[in-house]
Structures are given as structure tokens and as C-alpha cells.
Protein backbone atom coordinates (compact mmCIF):
# COMPACT_ATOMS: atom_id res chain seq x y z
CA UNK A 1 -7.41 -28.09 45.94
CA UNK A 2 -8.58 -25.23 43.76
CA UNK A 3 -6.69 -24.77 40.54
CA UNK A 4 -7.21 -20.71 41.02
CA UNK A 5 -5.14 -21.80 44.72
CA UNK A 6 -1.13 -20.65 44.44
CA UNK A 7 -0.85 -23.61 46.24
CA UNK A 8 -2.00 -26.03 43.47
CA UNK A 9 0.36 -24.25 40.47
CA UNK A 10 3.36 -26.03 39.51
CA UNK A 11 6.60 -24.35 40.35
CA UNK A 12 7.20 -23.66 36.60
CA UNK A 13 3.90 -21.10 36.83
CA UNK A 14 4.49 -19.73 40.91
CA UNK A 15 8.48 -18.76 39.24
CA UNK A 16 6.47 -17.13 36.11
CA UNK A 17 3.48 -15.11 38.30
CA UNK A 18 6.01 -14.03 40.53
CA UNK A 19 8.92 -12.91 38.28
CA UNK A 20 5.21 -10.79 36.80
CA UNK A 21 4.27 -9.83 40.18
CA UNK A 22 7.81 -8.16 41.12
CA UNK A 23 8.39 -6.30 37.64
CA UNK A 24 4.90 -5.08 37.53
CA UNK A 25 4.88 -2.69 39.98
CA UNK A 26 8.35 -1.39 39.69
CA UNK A 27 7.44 -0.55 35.52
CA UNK A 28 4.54 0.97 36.76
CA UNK A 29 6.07 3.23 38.71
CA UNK A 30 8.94 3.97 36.45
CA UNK A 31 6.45 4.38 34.29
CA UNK A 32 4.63 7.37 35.79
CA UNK A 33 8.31 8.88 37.20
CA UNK A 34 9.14 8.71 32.91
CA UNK A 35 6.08 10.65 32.00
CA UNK A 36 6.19 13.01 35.10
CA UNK A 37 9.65 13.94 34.10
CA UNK A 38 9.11 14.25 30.06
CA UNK A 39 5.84 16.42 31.57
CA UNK A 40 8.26 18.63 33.13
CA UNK A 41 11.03 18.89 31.05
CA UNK A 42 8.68 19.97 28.23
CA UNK A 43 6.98 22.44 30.33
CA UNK A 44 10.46 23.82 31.24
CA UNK A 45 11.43 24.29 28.04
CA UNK A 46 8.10 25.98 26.71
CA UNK A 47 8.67 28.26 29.84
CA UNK A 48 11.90 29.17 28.36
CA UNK A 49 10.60 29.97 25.11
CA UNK A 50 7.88 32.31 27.38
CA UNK A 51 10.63 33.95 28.94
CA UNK A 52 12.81 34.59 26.32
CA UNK A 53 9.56 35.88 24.09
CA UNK A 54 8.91 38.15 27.35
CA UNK A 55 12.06 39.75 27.61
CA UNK A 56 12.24 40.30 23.85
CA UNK A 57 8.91 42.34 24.13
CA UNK A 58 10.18 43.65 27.59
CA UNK A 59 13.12 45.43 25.85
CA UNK A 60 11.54 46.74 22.95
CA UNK A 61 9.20 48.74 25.57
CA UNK A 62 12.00 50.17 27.30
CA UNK A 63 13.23 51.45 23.92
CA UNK A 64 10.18 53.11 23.20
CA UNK A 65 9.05 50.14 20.41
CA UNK A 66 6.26 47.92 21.07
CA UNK A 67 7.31 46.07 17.67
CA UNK A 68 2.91 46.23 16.94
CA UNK A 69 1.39 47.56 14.29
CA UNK A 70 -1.04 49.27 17.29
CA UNK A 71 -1.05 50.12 20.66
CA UNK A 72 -3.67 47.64 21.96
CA UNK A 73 -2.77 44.41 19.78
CA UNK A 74 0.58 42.37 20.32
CA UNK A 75 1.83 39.15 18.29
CA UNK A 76 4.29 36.82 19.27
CA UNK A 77 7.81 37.52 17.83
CA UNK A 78 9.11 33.62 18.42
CA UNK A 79 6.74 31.54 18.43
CA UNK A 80 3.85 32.27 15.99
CA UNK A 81 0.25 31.33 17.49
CA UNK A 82 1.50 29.29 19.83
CA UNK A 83 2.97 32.33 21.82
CA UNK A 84 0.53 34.65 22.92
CA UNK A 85 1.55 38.13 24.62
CA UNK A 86 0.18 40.87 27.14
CA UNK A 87 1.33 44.06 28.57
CA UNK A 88 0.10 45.06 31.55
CA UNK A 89 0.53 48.15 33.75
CA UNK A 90 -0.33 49.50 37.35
CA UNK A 91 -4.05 50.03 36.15
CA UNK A 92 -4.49 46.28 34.73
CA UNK A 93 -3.45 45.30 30.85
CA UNK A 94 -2.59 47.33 28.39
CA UNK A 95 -2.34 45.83 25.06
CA UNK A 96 -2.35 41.81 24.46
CA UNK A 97 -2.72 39.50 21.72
CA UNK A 98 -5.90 38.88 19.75
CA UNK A 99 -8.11 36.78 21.69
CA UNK A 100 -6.83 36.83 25.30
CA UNK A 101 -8.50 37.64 28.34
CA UNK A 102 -8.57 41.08 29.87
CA UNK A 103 -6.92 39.83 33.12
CA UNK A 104 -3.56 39.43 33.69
CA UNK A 105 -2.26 35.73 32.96
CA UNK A 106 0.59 35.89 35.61
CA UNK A 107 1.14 37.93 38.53
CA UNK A 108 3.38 40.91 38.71
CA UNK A 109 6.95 39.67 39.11
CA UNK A 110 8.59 42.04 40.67
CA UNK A 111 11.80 42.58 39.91
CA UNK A 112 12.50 38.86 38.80
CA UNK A 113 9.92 36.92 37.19
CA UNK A 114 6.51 35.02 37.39
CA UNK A 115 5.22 32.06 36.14
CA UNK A 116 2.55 30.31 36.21
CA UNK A 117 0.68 27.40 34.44
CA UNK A 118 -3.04 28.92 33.19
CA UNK A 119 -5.83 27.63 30.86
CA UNK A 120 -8.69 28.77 28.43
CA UNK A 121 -6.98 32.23 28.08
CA UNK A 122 -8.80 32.19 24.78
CA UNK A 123 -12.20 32.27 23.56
CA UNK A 124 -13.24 28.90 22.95
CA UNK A 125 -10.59 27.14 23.54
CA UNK A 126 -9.31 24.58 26.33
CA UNK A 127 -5.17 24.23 26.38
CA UNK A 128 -2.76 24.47 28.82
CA UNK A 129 -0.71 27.13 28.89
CA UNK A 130 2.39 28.40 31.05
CA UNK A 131 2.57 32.26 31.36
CA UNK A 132 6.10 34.12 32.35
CA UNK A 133 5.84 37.58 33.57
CA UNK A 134 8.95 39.99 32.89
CA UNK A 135 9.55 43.01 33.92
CA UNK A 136 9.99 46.05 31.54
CA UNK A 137 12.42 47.98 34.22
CA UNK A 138 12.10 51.21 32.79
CA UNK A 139 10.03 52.46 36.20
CA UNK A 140 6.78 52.48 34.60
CA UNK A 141 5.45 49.66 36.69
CA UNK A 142 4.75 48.10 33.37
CA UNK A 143 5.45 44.15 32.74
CA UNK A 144 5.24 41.48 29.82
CA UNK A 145 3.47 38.30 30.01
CA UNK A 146 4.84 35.55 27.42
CA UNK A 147 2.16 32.78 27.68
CA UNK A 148 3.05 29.41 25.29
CA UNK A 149 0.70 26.45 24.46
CA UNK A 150 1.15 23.47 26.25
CA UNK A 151 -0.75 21.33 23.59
CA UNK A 152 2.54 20.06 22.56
CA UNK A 153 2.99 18.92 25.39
CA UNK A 154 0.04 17.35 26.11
CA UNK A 155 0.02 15.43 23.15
CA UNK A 156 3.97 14.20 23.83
CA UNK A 157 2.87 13.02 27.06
CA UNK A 158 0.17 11.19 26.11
CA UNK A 159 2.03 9.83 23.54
CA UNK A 160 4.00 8.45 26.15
CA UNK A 161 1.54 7.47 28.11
CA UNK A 162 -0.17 5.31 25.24
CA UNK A 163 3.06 3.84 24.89
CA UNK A 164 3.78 2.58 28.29
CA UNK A 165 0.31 1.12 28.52
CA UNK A 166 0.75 -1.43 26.10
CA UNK A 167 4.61 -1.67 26.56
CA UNK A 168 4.58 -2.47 30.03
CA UNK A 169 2.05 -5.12 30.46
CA UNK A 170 3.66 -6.58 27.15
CA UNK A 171 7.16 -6.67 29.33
CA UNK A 172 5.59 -8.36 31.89
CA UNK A 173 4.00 -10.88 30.40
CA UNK A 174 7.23 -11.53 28.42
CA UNK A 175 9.28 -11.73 31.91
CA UNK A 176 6.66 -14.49 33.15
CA UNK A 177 6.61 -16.44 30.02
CA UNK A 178 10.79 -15.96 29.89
CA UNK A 179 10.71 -16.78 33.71
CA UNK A 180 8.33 -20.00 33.53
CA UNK A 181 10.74 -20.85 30.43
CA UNK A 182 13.45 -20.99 32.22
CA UNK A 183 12.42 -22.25 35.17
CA UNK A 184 10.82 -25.71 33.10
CA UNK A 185 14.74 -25.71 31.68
CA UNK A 186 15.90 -25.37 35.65
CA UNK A 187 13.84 -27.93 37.00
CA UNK A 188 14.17 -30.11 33.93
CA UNK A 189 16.90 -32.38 35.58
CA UNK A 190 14.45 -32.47 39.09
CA UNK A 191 12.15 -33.82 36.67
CA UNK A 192 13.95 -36.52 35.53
CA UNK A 193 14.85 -37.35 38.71
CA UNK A 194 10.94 -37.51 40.23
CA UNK A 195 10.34 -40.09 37.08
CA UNK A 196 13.25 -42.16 37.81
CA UNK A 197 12.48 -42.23 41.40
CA UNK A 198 8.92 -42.85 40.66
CA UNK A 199 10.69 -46.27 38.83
CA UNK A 200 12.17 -47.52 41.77
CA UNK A 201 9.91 -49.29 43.69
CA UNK A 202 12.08 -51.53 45.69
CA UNK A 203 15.68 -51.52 47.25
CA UNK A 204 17.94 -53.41 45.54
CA UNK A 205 16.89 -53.12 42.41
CA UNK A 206 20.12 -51.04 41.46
CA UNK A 207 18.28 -48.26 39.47
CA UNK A 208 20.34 -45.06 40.02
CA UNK A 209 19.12 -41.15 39.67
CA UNK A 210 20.27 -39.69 36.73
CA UNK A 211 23.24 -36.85 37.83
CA UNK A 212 22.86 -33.83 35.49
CA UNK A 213 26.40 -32.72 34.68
CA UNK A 214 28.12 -29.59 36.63
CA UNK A 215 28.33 -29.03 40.11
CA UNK A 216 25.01 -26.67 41.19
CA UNK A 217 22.67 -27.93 43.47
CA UNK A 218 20.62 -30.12 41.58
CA UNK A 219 23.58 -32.44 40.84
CA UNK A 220 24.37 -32.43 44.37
CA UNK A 221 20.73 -33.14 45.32
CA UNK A 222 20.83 -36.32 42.57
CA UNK A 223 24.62 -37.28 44.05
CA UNK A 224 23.16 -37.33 47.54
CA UNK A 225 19.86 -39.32 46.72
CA UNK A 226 22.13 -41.96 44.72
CA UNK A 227 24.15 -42.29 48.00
CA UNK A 228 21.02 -42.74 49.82
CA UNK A 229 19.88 -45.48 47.61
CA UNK A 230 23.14 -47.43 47.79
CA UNK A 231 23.16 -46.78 51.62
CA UNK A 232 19.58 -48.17 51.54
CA UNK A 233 20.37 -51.48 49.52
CA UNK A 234 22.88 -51.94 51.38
CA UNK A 235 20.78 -52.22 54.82
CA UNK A 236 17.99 -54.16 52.62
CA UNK A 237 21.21 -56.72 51.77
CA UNK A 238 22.16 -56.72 55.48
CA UNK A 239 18.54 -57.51 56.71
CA UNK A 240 18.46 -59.97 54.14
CA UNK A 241 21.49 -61.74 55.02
CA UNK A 242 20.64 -61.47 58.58
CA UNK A 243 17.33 -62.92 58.43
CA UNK A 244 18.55 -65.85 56.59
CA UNK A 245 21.46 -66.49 58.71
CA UNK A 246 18.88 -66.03 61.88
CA UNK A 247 16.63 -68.28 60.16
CA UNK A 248 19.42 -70.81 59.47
CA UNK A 249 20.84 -70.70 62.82
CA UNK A 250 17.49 -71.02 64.41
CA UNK A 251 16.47 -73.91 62.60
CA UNK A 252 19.70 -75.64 63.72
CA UNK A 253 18.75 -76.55 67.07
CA UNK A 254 15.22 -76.50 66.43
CA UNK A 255 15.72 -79.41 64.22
CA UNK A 256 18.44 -81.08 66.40
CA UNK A 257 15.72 -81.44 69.51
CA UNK A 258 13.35 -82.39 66.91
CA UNK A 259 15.26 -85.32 65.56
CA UNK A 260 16.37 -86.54 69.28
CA UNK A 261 12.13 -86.38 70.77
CA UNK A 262 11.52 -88.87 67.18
CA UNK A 263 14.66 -91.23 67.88
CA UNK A 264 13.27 -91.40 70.95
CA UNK A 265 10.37 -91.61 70.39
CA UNK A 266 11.06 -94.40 67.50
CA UNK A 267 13.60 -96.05 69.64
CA UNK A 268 13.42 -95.15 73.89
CA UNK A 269 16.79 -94.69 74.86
CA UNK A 270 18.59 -93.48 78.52
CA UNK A 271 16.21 -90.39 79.43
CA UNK A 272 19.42 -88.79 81.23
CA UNK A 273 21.12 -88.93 77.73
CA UNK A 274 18.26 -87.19 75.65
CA UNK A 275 17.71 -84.70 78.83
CA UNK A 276 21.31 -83.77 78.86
CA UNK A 277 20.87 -83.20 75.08
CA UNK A 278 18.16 -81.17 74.88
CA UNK A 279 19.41 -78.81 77.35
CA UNK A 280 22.72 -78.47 75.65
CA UNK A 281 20.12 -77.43 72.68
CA UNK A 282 18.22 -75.20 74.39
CA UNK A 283 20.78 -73.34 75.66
CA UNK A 284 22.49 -73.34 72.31
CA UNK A 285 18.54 -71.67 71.45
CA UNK A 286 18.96 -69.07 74.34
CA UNK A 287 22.25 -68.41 73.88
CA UNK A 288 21.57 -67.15 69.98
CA UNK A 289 18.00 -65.36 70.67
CA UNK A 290 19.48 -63.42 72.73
CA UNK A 291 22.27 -62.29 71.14
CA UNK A 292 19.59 -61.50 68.35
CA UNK A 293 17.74 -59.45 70.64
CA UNK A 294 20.89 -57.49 71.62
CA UNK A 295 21.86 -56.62 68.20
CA UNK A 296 17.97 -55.64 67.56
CA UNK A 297 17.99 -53.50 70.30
CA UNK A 298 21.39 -51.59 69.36
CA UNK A 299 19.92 -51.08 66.02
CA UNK A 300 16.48 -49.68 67.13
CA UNK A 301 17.95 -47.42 69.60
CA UNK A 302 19.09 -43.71 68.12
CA UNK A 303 23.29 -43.66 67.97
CA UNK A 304 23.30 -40.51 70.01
CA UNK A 305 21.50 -41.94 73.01
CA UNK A 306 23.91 -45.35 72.37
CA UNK A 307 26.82 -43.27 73.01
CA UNK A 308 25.38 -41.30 76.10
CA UNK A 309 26.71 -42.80 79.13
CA UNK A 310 26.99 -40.84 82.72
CA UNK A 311 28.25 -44.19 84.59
CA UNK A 312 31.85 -43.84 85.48
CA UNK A 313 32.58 -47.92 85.50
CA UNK A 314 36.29 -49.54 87.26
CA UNK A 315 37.28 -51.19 83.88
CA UNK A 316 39.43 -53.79 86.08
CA UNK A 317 36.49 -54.87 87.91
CA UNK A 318 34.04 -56.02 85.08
CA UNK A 319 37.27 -58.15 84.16
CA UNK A 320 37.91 -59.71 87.16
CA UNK A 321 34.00 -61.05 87.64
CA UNK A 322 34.42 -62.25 84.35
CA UNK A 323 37.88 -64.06 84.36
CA UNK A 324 36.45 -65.91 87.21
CA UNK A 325 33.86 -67.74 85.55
CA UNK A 326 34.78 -71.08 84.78
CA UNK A 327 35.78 -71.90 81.45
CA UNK A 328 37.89 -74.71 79.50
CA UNK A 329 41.28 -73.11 80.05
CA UNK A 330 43.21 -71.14 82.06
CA UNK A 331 42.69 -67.42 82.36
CA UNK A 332 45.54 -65.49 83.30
CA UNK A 333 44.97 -61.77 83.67
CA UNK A 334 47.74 -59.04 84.02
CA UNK A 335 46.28 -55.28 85.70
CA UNK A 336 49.02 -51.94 85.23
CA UNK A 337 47.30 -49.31 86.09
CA UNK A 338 43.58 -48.32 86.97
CA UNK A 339 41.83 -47.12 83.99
CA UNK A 340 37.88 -45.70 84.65
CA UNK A 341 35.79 -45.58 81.68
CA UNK A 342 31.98 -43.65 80.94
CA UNK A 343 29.97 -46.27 79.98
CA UNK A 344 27.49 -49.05 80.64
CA UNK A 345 28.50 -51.52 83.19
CA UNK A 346 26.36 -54.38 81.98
CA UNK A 347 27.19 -53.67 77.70
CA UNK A 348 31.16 -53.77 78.70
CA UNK A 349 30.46 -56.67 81.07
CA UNK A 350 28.93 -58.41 77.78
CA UNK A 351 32.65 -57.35 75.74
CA UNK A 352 34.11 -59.06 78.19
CA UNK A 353 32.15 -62.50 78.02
CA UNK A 354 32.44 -62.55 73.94
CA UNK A 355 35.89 -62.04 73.67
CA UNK A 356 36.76 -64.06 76.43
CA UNK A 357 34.40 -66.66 75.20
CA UNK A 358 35.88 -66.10 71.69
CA UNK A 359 39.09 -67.27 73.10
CA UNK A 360 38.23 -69.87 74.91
CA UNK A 361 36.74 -71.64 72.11
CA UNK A 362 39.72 -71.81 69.90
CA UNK A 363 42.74 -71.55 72.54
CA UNK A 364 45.04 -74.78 72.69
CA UNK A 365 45.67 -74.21 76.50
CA UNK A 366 45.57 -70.71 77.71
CA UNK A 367 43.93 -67.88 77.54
CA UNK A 368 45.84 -64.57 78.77
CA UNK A 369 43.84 -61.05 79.64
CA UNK A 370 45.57 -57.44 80.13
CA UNK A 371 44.29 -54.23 81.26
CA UNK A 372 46.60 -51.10 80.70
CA UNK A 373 46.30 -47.32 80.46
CA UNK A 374 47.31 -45.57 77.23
CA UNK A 375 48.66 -42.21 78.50
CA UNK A 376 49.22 -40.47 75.49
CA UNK A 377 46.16 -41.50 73.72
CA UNK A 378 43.92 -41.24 77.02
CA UNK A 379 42.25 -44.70 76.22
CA UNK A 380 42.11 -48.11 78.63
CA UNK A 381 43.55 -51.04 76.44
CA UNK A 382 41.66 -54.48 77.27
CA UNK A 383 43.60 -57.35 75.35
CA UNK A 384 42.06 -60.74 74.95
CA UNK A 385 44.80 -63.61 73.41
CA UNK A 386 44.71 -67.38 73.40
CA UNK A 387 47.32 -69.52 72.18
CA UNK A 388 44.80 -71.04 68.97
CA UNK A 389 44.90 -71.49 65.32
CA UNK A 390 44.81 -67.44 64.66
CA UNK A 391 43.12 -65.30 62.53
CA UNK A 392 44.09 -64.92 58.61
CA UNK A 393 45.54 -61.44 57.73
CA UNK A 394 42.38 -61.17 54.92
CA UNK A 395 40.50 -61.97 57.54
CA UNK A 396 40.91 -59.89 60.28
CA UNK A 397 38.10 -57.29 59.88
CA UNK A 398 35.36 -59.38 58.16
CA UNK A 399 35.12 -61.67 61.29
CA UNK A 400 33.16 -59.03 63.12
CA UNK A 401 30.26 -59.12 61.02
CA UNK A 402 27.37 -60.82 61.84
CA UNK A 403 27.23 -64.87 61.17
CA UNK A 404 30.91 -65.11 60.25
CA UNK A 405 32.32 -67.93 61.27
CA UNK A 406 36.30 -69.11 59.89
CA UNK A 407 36.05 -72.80 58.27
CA UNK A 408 38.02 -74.05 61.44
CA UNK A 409 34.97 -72.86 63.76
CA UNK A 410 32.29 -74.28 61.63
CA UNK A 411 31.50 -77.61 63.89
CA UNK A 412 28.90 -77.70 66.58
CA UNK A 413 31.95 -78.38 68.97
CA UNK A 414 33.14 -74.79 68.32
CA UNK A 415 29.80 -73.50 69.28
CA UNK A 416 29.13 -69.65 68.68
CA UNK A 417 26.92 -68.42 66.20
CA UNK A 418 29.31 -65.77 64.66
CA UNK A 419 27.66 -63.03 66.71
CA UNK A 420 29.89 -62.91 69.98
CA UNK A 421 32.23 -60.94 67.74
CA UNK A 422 30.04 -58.44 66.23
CA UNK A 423 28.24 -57.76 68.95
CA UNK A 424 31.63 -56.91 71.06
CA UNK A 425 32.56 -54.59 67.98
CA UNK A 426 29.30 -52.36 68.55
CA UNK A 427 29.75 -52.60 72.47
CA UNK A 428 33.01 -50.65 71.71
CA UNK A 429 31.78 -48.53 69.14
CA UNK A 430 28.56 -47.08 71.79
CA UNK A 431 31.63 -46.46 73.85
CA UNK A 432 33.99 -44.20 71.64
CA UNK A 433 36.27 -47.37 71.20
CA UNK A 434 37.89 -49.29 68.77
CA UNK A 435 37.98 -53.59 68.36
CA UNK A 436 40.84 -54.89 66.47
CA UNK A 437 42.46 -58.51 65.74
CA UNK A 438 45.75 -58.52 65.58
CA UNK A 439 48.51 -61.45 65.51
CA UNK A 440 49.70 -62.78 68.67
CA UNK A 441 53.29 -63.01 66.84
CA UNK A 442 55.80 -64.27 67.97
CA UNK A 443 53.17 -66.60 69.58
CA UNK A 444 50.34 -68.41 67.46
CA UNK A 445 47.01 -66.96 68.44
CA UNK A 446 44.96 -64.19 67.65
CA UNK A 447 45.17 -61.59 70.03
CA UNK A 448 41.95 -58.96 70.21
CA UNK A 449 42.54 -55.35 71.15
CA UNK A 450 39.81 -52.87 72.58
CA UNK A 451 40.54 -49.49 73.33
CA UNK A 452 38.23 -47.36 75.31
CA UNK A 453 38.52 -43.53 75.87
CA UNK A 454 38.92 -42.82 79.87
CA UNK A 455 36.50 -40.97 81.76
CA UNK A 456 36.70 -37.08 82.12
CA UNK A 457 35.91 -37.37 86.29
């Protein structure tokens, strides 16, 4: 990219050129309005001085003194050399100071007055001048013409002019070097932030953005980056985690049908035995890759398109298929009401398997199933209890993340790979809903709540 490109300045020298760019013209312009006006104001007064010179001379005619030493040759009363004078009648002028032209340097005025800006009225010489005709009023047709040097003036202006010229390109390049100043102190803490960021170059390395103090937007900007970071490590923890526990769980039977094809091999036992075995592995397998691919699905897919569901589903019917699969214990199940729910018939068919699966596992006896409608909170309640060991208080909420498994369920007897749980919890979630363990007091037992919102139809 060319260096001469906008596009390739830093944001330090764009901030300077454009704070230039934006004063520039508007000094220029007050520039030229200043001088225009000091132009005029001058001028206006030197007419003044004119005028007043002119009707000076004007009375002195109409008292019958031309305040001369002559009839033909006047001299300005007012304002020395600078002031030059004329009389002039019907028949053209009549007397004037030394050196003027013969013609008349402003028109007749009339009973008001004339002006008007002339130049070279004398021999050999180039200034401005503004004339002011007056007139005498004593009927003679007769009028005075006060003309006064504009060299003055002239020289004020450009002055002025001279000035401005270096002034204003001085201001601006003052306001870009003051504007790139301040914007290298402004982005000073962005800075900072690029080189610290530029450190990090993996999650969970807990390096943190420095946050400037206040409460502008650049502190905001580091606040929200830090959060970002820890939201970040976070995930990198939880893949972590999870691909270990996969990789532990996966091993697990893997290994198991492993060690039973070399005892076999090493020592041929019943083949009915070591069939029955490896299917109850390979099933184990199935059972926990595809509860991995469920949870890698949910996470791939966006959580706005999770949560869209058109289906209008009979909650009471997913329940029933399901509490009539055969199981260890007894299912009861207990129906008030007939709550609907928007959702996905197969994802709330799956809640249904893991919690009553869940149960199953750990019950003593019984398992016992409700379905009820929340009126006043317009949600279907689906409760899950068995009559088992329970759930501690501390650990109530941590047994619906993924691979967490209580120190009673750790045996190969319990079965369950600690994602039945977790993956009922995001079921729920996709649908609006809630999962909670709660006691089954007065009863031992945990006793698993899920509350789905009802369908608008």
C-alpha cells in the first residue's frame, strides 16, 4: 500500500490531517471576511473624512468664502495632502486642488450626496481614492467634491493580509500537530492493549488486557475483551476436560473387549460367555458415542435455531412410549391435566429416556413419573423420582455437567457415562425450560424437575 495512500497513515496522522483539513478552509475564509471588512470600515471612515471636508468647503461657498488664496486653486482644510478638493459647476469644474484632473471626480449629487471610489486623479500617481460630492445649496448648481487617499488603507489591508498568510497556515499546522498529540495520548491505552494482545498467543494462559482507569470507551472496550478472554479459557478448559473424559471413557470399553479377545485367546473359554460380553461392551461403546455426538451437535448448531421449534408435541404421549420400555423397576406414572409443548418430539423423547434411565439406575424399587400443568406460570412440569441413595445438597447443580458421576455411581454396574444428565439439561434449555434436582423429602430419593413453557396454539 502506498505510504502517500490515507489508507496506509496511522490513526494518530488521519486525526492530525483532518483536524488541518477542517480548520483550513474555515480560517481561510474568515480570513478574507476579516480583511474585506477592515477594507470597508477604513474606506467608510476616509469617506467620512471626504464628506465632512466637502461640506466644510460647501458652506464656506454659500457664504461667499472659498477659504483659497485664488479662485481656481483649493487646499484641503482637514486633511492636508491627503484630501484633495474640487468645485464644480453646471459648465464642468471650477477651481480644484493642485494637480487634479479637469473632470469631475464624482457625479453631481443632487440634493444628497455622491460617492464614489476613483484612481490616478493626479499626475503621476496611482492611489485609490474615494470622492464625496456635496452640494453647495445656494441654487447655483454648484457642488464640492472631497476626494481622500486610500493609501492608508491599502497599506492596513495588506498589512493584514501579510499577517493572515503566515498566521493561518501556522494555526493549522499547530491544530494537526496538537490534534495528532492528542490523539497518540487517546489511543495510548488501545496501544497497550494491541501489545498485550499481541502477547497472548494461547487460551489459558491467564494474561489479562490492561483496563485504563475511568469509565470512557476504551476501558469498556479493554473490560469487554478481558471478559472475552475468560469466556474463551473457559471453553478451552471445557474442551479440555471433555476430550479427556471422552478419551477416558472411550478407552474403557475399548480396553475391556481387548482384554476378553486375549483371555480368550490365551485361555478358550464358553464362546456364549465372551459373546454376551462383548456385546454388553459394545453397547456400552454405542451408548457413549452417541451421546457424544448429541452434545457435538447441540454445540455446533447456532442457539437461535436450537430454540426454534414449530412442532406442537402431546407432552403425555412421549411419556407414556417411554414408561413402557422395560426397565429394572417399576414405573408408575401419574397424568393431571394435558399440557402441549413447542418443541422437538424426538430431543424431549431423549429427556425422557435420561432421566428415566437416571432413575432407574440408582432407585431401590420404584421409580414414580408425573405430568402436571402449572397454570400460573404457563409451564408443563415432568417429575422423574426414584426411591435411591439421593443427591447431596452441594451437589445438586454440578451433576449436570458433563462426565460427573457421584462416588456411589462410579462402578461399571451403575453404568452411565455422566452424560444422560447433561444432555437432558440442554434438551430443556433448547426448549425455554428449566432441569432441577431436588430432594424427594420426606422420602429418600432424588426427585428431578423439568419445566417446559406450553405452547401458544
Amino acid at each position: 500500500m502506498s505510504p502517500l495512500s490515507p489508507t496506509g497513515w496511522s490513526v494518530r496522522v488521519r486525526t492530525g490531517v483532518a483536524a488541518a483539513l477542517a480548520l483550513a478552509p474555515v480560517l481561510v475564509l474568515a480570513s478574507v471576511a476579516a480583511v474585506s471588512v477592515q477594507r470597508q470600515d477604513l474606506t467608510d471612515s476616509a469617506a467620512l473624512v471626504a464628506e465632512e471636508q466637502a461640506r466644510t468647503q460647501a458652506r464656506d461657498l454659500a457664504q461667499g468664502s472659498t477659504g483659497t488664496s485664488n479662485d481656481s486653486e483649493l487646499d484641503g482644510s482637514l486633511g492636508g495632502e491627503e484630501t484633495l478638493l474640487q468645485v464644480v459647476g453646471p459648465d464642468g469644474v471650477i477651481a480644484a486642488s493642485a494637480g487634479l484632473t479637469d473632470s469631475a471626480l464624482a457625479p453631481d449629487p443632487g440634493t444628497g450626496i455622491s460617492r464614489t471610489m476613483v484612481r490616478a486623479v493626479v499626475e503621476g500617481e496611482a492611489d485609490r481614492f474615494v470622492a464625496v460630492g456635496v452640494t453647495v445649496g445656494d441654487g447655483s448648481g454648484r457642488y464640492v467634491v472631497a476626494a481622500r487617499s486610500l493609501e492608508t488603507v491599502d497599506e492596513a489591508t495588506g498589512s493584514t493580509t501579510r499577517l493572515l498568510a503566515i498566521g493561518v497556515p501556522a494555526v493549522v499546522l499547530l491544530v494537526g500537530l496538537l490534534s495528532w498529540t492528542l490523539a497518540g495520548r487517546a489511543l495510548a491505552p488501545v496501544e497497550r492493549l494491541r501489545r498485550t494482545a499481541s502477547e497472548i498467543t494461547h487460551t489459558g494462559s491467564g494474561t489479562r488486557l490492561p483496563e485504563p482507569p475511568g469509565d470512557d470507551e476504551v476501558a469498556h472496550l479493554a473490560s469487554t475483551l478481558n471478559q472475552m478472554l475468560d469466556r474463551l479459557d473457559a471453553s478451552a478448559r471445557s474442551q479440555r476436560q471433555f476430550v479427556a473424559d471422552a478419551s477416558h471413557e472411550l478407552r474403557s470399553p475399548v480396553a475391556t473387549i481387548r482384554t476378553l479377545l486375549e483371555v480368550d485367546a490365551q485361555a478358550p473359554g464358553d464362546p456364549d460367555d465372551l459373546r454376551a460380553d462383548l456385546l454388553g461392551e459394545a453397547a456400552r461403546l454405542e451408548r457413549l458415542v452417541r451421546a457424544l455426538l448429541s452434545l457435538a451437535r447441540r454445540d455446533a448448531t447456532d442457539p437461535q435455531r436450537r430454540r426454534d421449534h414449530d412442532q406442537e408435541i402431546r407432552l403425555v404421549d412421549v411419556v407414556e412410549t417411554e414408561t413402557r420400555r422395560p426397565r429394572r423397576h417399576q414405573v408408575t406414572l401419574e397424568v393431571a391435566g394435558d399440557p402441549r409443548v413447542a418443541g422437538d418430539n424426538q430431543a424431549l423423547a431423549t429427556l425422557v429416556t435420561n432421566l428415566l434411565d437416571n432413575a432407574d439406575r440408582h432407585a431401590r424399587s420404584r421409580v414414580a413419573v408425573s405430568v402436571t400443568v402449572d397454570v400460573s406460570r404457563r409451564t408443563a412440569e415432568l417429575v422423574v423420582a426414584d426411591d435411591g441413595p439421593g443427591v447431596p445438597e452441594a451437589e445438586r447443580d454440578r451433576i449436570f455437567d458433563r462426565f460427573v458421576r457421584l462416588d456411589e455411581a462410579r462402578t461399571r454396574d451403575a453404568g452411565g457415562a455422566g452424560l444422560g444428565l447433561a444432555i437432558a439439561r440442554a434438551v430443556v434449555e433448547d426448549h425455554g425450560g428449566t432441569l432441577v434436582c431436588e430432594a424427594a423429602a420426606p422420602a429418600p430419593g432424588a426427585r428431578f424437575v423439568a419445566r417446559l413453557p406450553l405452547s401458544d396454539a
